[in-house]
Protein backbone atom coordinates (compact mmCIF):
# COMPACT_ATOMS: atom_id res chain seq x y z
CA UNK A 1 -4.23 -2.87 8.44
CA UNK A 2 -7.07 -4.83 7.21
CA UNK A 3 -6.19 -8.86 6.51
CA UNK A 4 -6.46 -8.29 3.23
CA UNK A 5 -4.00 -6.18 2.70
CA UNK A 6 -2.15 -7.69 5.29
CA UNK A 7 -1.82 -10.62 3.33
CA UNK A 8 -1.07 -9.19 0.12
CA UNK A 9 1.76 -7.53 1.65
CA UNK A 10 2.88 -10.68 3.10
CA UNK A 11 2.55 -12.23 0.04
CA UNK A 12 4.55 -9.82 -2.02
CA UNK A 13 7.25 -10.18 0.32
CA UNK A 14 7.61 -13.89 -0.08
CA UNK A 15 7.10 -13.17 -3.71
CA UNK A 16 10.11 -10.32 -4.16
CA UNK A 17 12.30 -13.10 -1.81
CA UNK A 18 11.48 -15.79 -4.34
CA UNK A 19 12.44 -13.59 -7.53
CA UNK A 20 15.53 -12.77 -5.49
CA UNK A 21 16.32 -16.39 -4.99
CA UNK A 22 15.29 -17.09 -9.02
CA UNK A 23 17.82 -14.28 -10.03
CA UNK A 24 20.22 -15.39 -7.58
CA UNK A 25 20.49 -18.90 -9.05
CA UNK A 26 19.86 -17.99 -12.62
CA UNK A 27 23.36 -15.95 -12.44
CA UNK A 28 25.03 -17.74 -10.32
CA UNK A 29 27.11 -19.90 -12.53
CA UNK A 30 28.12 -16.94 -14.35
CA UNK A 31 29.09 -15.20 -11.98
CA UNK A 32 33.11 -14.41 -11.41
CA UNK A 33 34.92 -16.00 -8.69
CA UNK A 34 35.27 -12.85 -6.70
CA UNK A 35 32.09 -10.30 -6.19
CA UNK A 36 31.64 -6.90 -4.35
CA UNK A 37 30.89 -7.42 -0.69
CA UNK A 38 31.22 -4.13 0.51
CA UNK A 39 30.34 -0.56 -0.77
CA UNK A 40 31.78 3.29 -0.33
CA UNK A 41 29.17 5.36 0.80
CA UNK A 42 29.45 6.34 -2.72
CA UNK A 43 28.13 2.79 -3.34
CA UNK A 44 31.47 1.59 -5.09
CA UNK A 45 33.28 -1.78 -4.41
CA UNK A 46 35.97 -1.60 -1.98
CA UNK A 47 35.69 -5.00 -0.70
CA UNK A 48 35.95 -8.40 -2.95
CA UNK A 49 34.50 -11.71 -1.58
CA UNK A 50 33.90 -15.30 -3.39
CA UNK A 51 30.53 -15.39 -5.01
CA UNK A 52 29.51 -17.55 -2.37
CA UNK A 53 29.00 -14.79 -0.26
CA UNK A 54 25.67 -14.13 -2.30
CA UNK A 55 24.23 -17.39 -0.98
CA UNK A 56 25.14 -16.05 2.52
CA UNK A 57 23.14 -12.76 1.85
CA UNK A 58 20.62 -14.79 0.59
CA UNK A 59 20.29 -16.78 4.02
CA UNK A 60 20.49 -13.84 6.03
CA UNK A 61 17.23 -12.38 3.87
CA UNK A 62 15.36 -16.08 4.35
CA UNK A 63 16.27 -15.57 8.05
CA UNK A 64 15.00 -12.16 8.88
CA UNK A 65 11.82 -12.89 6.85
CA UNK A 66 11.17 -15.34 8.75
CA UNK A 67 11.25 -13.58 12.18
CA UNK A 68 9.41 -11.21 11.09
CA UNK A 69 7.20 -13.26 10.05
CA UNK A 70 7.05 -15.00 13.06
CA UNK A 71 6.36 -11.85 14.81
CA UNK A 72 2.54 -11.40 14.21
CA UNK A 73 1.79 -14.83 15.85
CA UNK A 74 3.57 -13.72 19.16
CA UNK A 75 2.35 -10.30 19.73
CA UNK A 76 3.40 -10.49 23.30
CA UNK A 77 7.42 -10.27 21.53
CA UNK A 78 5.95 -6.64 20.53
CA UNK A 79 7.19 -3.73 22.96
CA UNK A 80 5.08 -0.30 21.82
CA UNK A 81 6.49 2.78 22.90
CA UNK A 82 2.79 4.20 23.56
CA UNK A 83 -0.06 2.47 25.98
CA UNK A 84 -0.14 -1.38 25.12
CA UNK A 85 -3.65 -1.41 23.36
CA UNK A 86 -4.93 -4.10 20.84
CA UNK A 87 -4.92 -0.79 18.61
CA UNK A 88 -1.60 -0.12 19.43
CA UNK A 89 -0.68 -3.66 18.60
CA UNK A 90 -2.36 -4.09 16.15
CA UNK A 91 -0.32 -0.83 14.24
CA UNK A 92 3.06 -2.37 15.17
CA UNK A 93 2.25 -5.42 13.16
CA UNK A 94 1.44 -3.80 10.61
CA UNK A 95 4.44 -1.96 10.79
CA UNK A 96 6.50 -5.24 10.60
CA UNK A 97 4.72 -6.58 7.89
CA UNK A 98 5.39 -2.87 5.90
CA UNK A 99 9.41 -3.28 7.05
CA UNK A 100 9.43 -7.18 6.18
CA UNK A 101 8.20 -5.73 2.74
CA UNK A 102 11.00 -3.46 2.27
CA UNK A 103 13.95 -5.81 3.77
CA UNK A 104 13.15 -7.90 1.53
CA UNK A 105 13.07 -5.31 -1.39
CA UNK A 106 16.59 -3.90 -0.42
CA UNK A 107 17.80 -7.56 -0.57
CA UNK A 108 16.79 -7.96 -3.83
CA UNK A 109 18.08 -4.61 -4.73
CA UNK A 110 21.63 -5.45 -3.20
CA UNK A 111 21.75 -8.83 -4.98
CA UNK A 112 20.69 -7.25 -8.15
CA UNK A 113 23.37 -4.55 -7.59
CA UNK A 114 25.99 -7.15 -6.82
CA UNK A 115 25.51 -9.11 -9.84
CA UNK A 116 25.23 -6.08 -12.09
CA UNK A 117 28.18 -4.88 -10.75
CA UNK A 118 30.26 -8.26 -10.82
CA UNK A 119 29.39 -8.69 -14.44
CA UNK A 120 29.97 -5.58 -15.41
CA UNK A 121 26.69 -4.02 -16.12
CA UNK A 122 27.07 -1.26 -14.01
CA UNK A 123 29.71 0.27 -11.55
CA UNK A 124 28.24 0.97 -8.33
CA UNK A 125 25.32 0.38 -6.67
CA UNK A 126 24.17 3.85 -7.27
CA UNK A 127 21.73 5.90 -4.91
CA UNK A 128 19.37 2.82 -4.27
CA UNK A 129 20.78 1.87 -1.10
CA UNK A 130 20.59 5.72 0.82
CA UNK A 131 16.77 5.62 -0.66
CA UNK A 132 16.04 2.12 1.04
CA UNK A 133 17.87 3.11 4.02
CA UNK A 134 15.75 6.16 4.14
CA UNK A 135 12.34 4.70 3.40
CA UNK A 136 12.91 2.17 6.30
CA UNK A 137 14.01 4.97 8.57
CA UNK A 138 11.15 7.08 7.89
CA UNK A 139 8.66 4.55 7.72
CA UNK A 140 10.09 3.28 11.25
CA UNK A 141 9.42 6.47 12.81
CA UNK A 142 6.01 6.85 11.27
CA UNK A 143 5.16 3.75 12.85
CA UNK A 144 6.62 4.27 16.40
CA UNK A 145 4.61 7.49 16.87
CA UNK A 146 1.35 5.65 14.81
CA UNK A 147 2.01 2.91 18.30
CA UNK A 148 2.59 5.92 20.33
CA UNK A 149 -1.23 7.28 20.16
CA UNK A 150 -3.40 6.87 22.75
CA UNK A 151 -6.56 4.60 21.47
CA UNK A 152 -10.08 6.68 22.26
């Protein structure tokens, strides 16, 4: 990935954690008491939780940013399934800078979801979790056989 990009990437995933926090704190006074903390597969509430538990979610996103962001300046933490090449290395970066991107895009999606849903603006978290899930799957396997290739 050239730095560039690298860094806008980075930089839109500090940006999408800071309109998560923004949102978070905007709505958090109005917020009831008691919000959804857990979700059907269907992506309804089935699980209640003080509001609090949005600040928690919150941490959890600041925390697994930050390892990940971490992760570039230690490549030697990096395990590639393939030969350990710079080019190899080099792809599973870029890889965690792609998943940072969209961990911290599903956290803003669940916070979103929680608050829409605990003020009544919607009902269940609808389809956007299986289609985060998804994209990190697949783009987790893309990138284990892009480390997998054999550098010519």
């Amino acid at each position: 990935m050239p730095k560039n990009l690298s860094r806008f990437v980075d930089l839109l995933a500090v940006l999408v954690f800071a309109a998560t926090l923004a949102l978070l704190f905007a709505e958090y006074a109005t917020l009831p008491a008691r919000v959804p903390a857990h979700f059907s597969f269907t992506g309804q509430p089935d699980r209640f939780s003080g509001k609090s538990s949005l600040l928690l979610l919150a941490f959890v996103n600041a925390a697994t940013l930050a390892l990940l962001t971490a992760v570039p300046f230690f490549p030697r933490w990096i395990n590639v399934p393939g030969p350990r090449t710079p080019g190899n290395i080099a792809r599973a970066i870029a890889l965690v800078r792609i998943i940072k991107l969209e961990i911290a895009a599903f956290f803003a999606y669940l916070i979103w979801g929680i608050i829409q849903i605990a003020t009544g603006a919607a009902e269940t978290l609808g389809l956007g979790v299986i289609a985060f899930v998804g994209l990190l799957i697949a783009t987790i396997a893309i990138g284990l056989m892009k480390t997998s290739e054999y550098d010519s």
